[in-house]
C-alpha atoms as a PDB file:
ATOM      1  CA  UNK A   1       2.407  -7.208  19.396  1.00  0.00           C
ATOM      2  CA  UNK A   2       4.084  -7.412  16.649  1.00  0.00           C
ATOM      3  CA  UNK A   3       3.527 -10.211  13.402  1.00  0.00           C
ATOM      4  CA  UNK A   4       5.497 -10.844  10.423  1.00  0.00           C
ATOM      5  CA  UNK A   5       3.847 -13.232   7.881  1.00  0.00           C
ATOM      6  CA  UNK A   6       5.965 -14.916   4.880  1.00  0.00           C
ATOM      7  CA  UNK A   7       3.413 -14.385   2.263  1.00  0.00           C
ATOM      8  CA  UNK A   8       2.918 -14.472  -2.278  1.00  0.00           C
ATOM      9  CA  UNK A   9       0.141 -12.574  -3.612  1.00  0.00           C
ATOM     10  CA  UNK A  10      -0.491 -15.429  -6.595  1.00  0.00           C
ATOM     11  CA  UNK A  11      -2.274 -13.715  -8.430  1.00  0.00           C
ATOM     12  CA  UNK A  12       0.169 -10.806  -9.300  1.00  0.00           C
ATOM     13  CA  UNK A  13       3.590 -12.627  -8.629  1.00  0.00           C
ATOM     14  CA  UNK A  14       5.713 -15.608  -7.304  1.00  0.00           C
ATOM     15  CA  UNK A  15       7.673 -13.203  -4.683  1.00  0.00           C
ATOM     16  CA  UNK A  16       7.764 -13.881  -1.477  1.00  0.00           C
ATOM     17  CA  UNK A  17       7.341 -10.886   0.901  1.00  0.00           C
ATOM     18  CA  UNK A  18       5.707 -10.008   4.161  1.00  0.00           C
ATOM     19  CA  UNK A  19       2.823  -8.662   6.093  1.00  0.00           C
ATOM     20  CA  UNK A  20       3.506  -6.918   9.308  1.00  0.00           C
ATOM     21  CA  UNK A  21       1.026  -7.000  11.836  1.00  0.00           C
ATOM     22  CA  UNK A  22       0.678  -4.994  14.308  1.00  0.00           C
ATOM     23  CA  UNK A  23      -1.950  -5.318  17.784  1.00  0.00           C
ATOM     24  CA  UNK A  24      -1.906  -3.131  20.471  1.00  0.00           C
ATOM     25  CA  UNK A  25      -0.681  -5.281  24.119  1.00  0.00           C
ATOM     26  CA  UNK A  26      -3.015  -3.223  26.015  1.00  0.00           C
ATOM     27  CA  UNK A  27      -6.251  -4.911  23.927  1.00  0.00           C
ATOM     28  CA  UNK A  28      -8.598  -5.842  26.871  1.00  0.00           C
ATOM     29  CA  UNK A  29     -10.962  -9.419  26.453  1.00  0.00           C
ATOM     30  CA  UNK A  30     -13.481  -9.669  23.860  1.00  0.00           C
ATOM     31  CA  UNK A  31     -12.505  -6.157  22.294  1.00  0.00           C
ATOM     32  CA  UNK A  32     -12.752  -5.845  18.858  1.00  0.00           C
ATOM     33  CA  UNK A  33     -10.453  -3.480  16.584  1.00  0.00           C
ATOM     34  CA  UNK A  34     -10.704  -1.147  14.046  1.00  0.00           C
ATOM     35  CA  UNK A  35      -8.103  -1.904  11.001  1.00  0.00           C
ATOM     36  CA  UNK A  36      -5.819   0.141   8.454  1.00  0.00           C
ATOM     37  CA  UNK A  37      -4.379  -1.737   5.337  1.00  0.00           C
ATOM     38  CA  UNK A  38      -1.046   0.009   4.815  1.00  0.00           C
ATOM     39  CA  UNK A  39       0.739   0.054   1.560  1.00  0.00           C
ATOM     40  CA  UNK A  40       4.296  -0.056   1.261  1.00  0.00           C
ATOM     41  CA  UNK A  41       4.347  -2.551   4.551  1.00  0.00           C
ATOM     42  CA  UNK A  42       8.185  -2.020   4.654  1.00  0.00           C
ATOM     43  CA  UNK A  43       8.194   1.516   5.713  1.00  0.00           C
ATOM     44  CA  UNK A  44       5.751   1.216   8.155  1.00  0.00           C
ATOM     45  CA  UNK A  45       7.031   0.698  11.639  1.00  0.00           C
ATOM     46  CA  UNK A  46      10.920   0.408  11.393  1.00  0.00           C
ATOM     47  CA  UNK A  47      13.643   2.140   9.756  1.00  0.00           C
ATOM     48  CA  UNK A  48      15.909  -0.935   9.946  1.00  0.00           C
ATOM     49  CA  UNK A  49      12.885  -2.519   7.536  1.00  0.00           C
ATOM     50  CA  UNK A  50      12.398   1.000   5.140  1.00  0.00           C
ATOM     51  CA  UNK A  51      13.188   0.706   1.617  1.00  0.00           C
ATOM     52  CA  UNK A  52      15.676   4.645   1.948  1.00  0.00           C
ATOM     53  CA  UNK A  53      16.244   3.746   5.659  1.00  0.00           C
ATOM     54  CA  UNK A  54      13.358   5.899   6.913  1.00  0.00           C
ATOM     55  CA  UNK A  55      10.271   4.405   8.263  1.00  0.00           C
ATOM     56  CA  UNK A  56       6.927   6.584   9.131  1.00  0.00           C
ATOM     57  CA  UNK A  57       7.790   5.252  13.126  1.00  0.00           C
ATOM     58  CA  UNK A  58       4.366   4.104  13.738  1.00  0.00           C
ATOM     59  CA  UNK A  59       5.281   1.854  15.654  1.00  0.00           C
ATOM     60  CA  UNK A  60       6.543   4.350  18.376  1.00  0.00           C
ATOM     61  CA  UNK A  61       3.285   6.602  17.310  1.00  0.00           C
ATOM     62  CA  UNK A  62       0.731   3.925  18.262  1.00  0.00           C
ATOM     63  CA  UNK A  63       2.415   2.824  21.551  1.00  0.00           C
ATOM     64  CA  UNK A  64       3.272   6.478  22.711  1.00  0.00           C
ATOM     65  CA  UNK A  65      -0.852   7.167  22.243  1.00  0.00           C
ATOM     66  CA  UNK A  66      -2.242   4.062  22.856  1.00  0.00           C
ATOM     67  CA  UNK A  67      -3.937   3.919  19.747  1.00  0.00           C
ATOM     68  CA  UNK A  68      -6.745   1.185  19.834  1.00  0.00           C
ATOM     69  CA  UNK A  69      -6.025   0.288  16.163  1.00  0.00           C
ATOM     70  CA  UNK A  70      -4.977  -3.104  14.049  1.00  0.00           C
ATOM     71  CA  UNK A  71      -2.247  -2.275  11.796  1.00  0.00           C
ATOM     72  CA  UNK A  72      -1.737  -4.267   8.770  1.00  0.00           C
ATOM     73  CA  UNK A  73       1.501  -3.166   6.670  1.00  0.00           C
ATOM     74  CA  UNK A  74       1.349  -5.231   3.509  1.00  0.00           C
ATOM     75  CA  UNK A  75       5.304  -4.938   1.617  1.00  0.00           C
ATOM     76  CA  UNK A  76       5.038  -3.434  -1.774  1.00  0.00           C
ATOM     77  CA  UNK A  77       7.191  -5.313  -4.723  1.00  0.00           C
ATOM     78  CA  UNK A  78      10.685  -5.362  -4.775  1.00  0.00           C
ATOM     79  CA  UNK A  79      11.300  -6.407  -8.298  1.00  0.00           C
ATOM     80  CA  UNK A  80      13.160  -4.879 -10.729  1.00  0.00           C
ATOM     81  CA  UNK A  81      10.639  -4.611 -13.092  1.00  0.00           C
ATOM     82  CA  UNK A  82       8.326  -1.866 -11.927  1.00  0.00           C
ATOM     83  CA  UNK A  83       5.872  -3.883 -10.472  1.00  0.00           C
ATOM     84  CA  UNK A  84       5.376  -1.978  -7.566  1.00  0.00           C
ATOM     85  CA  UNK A  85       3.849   1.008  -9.833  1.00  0.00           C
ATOM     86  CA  UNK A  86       1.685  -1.585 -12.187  1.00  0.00           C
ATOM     87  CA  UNK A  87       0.431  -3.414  -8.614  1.00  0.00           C
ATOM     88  CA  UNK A  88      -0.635   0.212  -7.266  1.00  0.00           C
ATOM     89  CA  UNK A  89      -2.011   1.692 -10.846  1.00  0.00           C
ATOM     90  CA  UNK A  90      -5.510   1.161 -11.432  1.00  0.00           C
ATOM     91  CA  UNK A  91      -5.122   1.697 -14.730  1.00  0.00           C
ATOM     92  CA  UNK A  92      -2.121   1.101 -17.593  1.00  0.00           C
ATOM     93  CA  UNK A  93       0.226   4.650 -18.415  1.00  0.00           C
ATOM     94  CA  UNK A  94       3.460   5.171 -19.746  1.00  0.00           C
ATOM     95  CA  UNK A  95       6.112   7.114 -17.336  1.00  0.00           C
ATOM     96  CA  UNK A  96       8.219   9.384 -18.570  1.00  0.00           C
ATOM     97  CA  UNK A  97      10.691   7.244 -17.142  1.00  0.00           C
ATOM     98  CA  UNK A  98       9.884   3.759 -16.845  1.00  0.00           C
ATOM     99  CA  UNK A  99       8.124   3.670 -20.103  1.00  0.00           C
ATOM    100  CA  UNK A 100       4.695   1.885 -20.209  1.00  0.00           C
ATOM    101  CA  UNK A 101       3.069   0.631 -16.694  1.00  0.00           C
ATOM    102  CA  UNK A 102       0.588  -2.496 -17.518  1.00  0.00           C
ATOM    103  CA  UNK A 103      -2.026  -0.396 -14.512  1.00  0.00           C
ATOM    104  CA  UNK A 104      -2.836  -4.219 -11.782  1.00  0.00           C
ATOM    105  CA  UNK A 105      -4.462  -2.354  -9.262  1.00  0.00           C
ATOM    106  CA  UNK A 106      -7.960  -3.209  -9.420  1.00  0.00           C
ATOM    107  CA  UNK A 107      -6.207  -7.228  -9.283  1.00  0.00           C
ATOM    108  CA  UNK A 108      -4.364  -6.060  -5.917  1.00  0.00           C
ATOM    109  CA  UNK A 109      -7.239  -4.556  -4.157  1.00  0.00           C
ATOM    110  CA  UNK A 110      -9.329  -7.439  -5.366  1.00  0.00           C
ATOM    111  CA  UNK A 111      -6.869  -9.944  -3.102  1.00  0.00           C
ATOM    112  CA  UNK A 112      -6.885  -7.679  -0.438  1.00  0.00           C
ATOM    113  CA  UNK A 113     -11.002  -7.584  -0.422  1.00  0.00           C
ATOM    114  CA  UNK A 114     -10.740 -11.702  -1.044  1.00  0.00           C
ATOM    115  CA  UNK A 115      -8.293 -12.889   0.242  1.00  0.00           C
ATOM    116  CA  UNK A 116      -6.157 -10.984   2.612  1.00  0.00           C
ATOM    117  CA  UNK A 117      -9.124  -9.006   4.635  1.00  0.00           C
ATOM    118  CA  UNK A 118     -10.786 -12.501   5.046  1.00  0.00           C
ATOM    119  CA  UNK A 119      -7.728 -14.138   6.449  1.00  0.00           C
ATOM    120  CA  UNK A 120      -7.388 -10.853   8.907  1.00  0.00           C
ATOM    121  CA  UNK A 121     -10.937 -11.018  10.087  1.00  0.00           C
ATOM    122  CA  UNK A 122     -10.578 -14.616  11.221  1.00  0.00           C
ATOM    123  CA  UNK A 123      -6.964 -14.707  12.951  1.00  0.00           C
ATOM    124  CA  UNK A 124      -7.025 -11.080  14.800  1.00  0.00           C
ATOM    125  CA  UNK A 125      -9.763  -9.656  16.606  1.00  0.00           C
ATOM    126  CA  UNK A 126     -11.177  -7.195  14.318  1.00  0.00           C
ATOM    127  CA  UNK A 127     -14.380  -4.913  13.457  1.00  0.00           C
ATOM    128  CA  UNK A 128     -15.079  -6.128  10.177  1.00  0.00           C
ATOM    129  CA  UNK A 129     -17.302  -3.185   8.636  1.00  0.00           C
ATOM    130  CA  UNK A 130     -16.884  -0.771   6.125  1.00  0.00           C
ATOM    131  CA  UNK A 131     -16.844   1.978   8.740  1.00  0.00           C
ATOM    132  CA  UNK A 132     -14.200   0.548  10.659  1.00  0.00           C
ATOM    133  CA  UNK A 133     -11.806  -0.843   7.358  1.00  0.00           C
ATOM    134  CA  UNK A 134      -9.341   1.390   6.507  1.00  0.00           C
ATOM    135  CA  UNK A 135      -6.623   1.940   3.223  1.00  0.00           C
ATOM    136  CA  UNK A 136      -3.754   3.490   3.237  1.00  0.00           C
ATOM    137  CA  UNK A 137      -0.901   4.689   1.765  1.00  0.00           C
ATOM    138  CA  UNK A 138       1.673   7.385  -0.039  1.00  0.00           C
ATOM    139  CA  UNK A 139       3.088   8.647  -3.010  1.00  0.00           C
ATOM    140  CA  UNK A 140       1.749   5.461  -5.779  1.00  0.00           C
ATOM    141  CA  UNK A 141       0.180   3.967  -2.570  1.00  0.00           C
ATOM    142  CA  UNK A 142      -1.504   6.922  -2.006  1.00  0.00           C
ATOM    143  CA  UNK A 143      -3.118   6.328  -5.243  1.00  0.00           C
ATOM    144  CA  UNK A 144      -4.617   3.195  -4.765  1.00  0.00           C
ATOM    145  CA  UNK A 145      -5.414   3.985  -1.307  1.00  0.00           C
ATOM    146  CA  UNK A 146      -7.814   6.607  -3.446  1.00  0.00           C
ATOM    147  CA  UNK A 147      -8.761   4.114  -6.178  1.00  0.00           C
ATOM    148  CA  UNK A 148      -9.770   1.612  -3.653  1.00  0.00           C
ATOM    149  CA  UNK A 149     -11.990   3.814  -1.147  1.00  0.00           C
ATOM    150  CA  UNK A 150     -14.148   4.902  -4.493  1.00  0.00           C
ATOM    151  CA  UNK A 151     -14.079   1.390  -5.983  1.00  0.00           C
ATOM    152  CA  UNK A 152     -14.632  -0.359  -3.455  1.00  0.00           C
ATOM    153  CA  UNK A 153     -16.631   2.017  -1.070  1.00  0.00           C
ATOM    154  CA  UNK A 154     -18.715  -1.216   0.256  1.00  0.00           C
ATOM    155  CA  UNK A 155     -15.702  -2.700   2.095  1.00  0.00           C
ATOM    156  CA  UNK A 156     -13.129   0.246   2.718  1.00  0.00           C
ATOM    157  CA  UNK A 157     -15.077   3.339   4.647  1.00  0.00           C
ATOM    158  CA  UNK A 158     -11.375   5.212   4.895  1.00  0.00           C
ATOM    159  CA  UNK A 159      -8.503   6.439   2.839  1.00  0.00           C
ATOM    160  CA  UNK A 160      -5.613   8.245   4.205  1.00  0.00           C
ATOM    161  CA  UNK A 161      -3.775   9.538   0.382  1.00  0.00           C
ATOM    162  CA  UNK A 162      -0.462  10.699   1.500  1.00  0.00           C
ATOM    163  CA  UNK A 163       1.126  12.721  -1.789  1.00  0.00           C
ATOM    164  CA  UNK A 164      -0.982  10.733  -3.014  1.00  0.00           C
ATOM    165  CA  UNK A 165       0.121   9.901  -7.631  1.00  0.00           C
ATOM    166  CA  UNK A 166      -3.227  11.314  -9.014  1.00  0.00           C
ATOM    167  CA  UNK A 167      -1.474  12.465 -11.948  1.00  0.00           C
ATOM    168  CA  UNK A 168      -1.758   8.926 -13.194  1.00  0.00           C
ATOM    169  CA  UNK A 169      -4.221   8.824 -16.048  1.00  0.00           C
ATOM    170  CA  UNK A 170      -6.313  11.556 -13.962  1.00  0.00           C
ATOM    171  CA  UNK A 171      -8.949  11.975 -16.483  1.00  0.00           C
ATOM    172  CA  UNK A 172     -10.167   8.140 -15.254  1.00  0.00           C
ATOM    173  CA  UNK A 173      -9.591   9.250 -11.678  1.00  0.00           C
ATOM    174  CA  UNK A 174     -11.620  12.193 -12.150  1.00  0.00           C
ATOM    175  CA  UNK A 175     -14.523   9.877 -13.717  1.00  0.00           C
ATOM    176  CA  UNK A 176     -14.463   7.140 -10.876  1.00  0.00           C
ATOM    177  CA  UNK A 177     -14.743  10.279  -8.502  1.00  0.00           C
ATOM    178  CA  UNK A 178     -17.986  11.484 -10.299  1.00  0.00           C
ATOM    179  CA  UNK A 179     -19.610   7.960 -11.120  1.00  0.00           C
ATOM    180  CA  UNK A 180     -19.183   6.711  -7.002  1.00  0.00           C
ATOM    181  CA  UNK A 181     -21.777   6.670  -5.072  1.00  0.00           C
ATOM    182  CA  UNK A 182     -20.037   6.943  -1.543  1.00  0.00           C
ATOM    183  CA  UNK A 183     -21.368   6.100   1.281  1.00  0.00           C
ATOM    184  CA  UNK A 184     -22.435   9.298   3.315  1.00  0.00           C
ATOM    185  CA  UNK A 185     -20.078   7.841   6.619  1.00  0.00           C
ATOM    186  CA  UNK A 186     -16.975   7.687   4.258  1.00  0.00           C
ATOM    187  CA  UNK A 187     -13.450   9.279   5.191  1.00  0.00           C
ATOM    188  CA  UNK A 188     -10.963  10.597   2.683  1.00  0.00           C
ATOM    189  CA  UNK A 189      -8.029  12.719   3.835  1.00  0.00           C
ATOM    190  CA  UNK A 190      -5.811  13.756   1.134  1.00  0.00           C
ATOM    191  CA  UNK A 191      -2.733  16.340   1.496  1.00  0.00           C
ATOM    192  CA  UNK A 192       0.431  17.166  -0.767  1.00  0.00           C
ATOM    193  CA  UNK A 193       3.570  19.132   0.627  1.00  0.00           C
ATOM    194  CA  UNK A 194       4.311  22.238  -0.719  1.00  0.00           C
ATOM    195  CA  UNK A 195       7.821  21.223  -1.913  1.00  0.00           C
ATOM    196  CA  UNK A 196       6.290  18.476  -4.435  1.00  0.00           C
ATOM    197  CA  UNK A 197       4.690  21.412  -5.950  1.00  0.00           C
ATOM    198  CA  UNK A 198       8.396  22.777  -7.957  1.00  0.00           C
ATOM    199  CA  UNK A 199       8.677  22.523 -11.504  1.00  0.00           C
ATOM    200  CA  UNK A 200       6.783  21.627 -14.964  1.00  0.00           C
ATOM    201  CA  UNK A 201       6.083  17.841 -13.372  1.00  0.00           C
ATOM    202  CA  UNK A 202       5.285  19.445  -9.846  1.00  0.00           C
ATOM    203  CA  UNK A 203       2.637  21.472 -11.502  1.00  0.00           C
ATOM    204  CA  UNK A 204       0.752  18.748 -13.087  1.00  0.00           C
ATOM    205  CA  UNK A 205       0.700  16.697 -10.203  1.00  0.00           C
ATOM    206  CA  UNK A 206      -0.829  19.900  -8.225  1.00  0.00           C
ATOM    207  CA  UNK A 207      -3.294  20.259 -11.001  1.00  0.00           C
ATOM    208  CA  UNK A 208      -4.438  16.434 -10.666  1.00  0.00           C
ATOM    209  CA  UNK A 209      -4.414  16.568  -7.212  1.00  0.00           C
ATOM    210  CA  UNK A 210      -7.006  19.595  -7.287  1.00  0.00           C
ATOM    211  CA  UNK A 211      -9.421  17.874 -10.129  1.00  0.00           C
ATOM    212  CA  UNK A 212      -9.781  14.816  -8.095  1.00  0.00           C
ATOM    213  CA  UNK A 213     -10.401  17.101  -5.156  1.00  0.00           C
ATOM    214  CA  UNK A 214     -12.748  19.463  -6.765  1.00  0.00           C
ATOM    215  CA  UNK A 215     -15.474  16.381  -7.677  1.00  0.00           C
ATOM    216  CA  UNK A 216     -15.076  14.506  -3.992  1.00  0.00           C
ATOM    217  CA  UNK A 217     -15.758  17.949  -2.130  1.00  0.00           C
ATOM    218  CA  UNK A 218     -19.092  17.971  -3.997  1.00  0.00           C
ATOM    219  CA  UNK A 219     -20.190  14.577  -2.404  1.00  0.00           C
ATOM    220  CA  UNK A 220     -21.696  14.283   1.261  1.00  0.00           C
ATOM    221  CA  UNK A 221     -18.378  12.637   2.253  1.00  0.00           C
ATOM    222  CA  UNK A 222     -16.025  13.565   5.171  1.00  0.00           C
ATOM    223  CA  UNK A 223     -13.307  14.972   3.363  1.00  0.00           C
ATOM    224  CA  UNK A 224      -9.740  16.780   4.733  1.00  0.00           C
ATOM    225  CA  UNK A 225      -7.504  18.542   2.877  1.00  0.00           C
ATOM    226  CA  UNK A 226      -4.473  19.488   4.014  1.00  0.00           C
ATOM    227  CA  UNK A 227      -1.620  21.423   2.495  1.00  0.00           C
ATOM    228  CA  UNK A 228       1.580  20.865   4.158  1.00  0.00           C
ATOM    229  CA  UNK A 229       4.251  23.504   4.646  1.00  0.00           C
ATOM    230  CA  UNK A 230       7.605  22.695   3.196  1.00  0.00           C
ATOM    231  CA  UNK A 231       6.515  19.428   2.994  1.00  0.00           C
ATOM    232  CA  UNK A 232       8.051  16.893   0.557  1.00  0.00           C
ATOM    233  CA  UNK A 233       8.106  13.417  -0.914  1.00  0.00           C
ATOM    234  CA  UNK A 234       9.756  11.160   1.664  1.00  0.00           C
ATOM    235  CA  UNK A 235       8.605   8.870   4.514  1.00  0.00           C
ATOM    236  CA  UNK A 236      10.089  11.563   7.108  1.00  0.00           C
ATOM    237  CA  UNK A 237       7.005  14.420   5.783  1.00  0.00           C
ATOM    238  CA  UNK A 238       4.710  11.367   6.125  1.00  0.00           C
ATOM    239  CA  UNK A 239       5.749  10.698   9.462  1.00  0.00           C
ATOM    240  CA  UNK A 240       4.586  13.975  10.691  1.00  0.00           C
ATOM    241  CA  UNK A 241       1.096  13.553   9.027  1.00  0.00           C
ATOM    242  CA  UNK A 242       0.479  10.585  11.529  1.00  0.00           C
ATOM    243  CA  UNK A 243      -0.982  12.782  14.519  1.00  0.00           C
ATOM    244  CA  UNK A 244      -2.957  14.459  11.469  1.00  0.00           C
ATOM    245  CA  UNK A 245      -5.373  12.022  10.091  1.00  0.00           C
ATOM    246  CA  UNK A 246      -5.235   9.083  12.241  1.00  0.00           C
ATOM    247  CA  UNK A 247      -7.636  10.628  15.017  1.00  0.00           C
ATOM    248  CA  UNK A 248      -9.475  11.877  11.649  1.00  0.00           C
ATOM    249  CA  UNK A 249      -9.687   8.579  10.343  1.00  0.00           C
ATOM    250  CA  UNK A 250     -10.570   6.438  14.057  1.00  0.00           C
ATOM    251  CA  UNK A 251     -13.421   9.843  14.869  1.00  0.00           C
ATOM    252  CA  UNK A 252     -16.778   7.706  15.027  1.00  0.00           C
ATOM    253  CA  UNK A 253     -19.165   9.201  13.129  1.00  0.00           C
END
């Protein structure tokens, strides 16, 4: 099954957009659900819905395996005004191209703690635990995927951080990293493809990558790195991560 859900996230904007639900037919009585919150909703499950015409098809991933898994794909903004990168920045940065990003992330994962995970919890048949709620997301949604597992380490026991932006103010990423105390059950896959690596930008976002990396393999976390061959930055590389860390992420402890 399949839900969409008109939806405003108040405290960040008036925009309407959607959350795309997704639970498997095949859920037998009185079963109860893990569940992954997926950034950039859009590009979830459909192509016909992706923001460059390419979705990560997990909707044909989850029924081809019968994955016993609640899927919640929450959109990312459309507006014109960047606010897709200030609502998935933890913290404010200028970009080289946009110019300065007021960072609203810790107000976005705050909704999704208060307000969205509540409202999920109550209308869809779901294990509510840490070890069983899931983040997760690529590219800027990657980031906050990262920022949210660390931050918020009592409610979100999983991150999936696709190409993940770590380059964004990684000094503070860095810090969070060596200041959590994560639970010893908590899951964080990370992987980069090794086309995002080209050039002087390419480089520093390898570098980032590796800092944040270096601090979380010295906690007793479960942590998976993965370097992808000839991967890049698009939804189709993503796609082919899905048989990668989903089974990493749903392994039971």
């Amino acid at each position: 099954m399949i839900e969409k859900i008109s939806i405003t996230i108040d405290c960040l904007s008036d925009e309407e957009r959607y959350l795309t639900v997704y639970v498997p037919d095949f859920i037998r009585k009185d079963e109860r659900l893990p569940v992954i919150y997926m950034m950039d909703g859009q590009n979830v499950f459909y192509d016909k819905d992706a923001t460059y015409g390419k979705s990560w098809g997990m909707f044909d991933y989850l029924i081809k395996h019968n994955t016993r898994l609640i899927v919640v794909g929450i959109d990312s903004s459309r507006n014109p005004d960047n606010t897709r990168l200030c609502e998935y920045s933890p913290y404010s940065y200028k970009d080289f191209k946009f110019g300065k990003i007021t960072g609203r992330g810790k107000t976005y994962i705050n909704w999704i703690v208060e307000e969205l995970k509540p409202f999920i919890d109550e209308n869809y048949p779901t294990l509510a635990d840490r070890e069983h709620t899931m983040i997760a997301g690529s590219s800027m949604g990657g980031l906050i995927s990262y920022y949210a597992c660390l931050a918020r380490n009592d409610v979100f026991g999983k991150a999936a951080c696709l190409s993940p932006s770590l380059w964004v103010d990684n000094m503070k990423l860095v810090s969070l990293a060596k200041k959590t105390k994560c639970n010893p059950n908590t899951t964080i896959y990370l992987d980069y493809g090794s086309r995002e690596t080209k050039g002087k930008f390419g480089k520093m976002a390898y570098d980032s990558f590796w800092n944040c990396v270096d601090v979380l393999r010295r906690k007793e976390i479960h942590l998976y790195v993965h370097a992808i061959q000839f991967g890049e930055h698009n939804e189709a590389s993503w796609e082919r991560q899905l048989p990668v860390f989903l089974p990493l992420l749903l392994k039971e402890d």
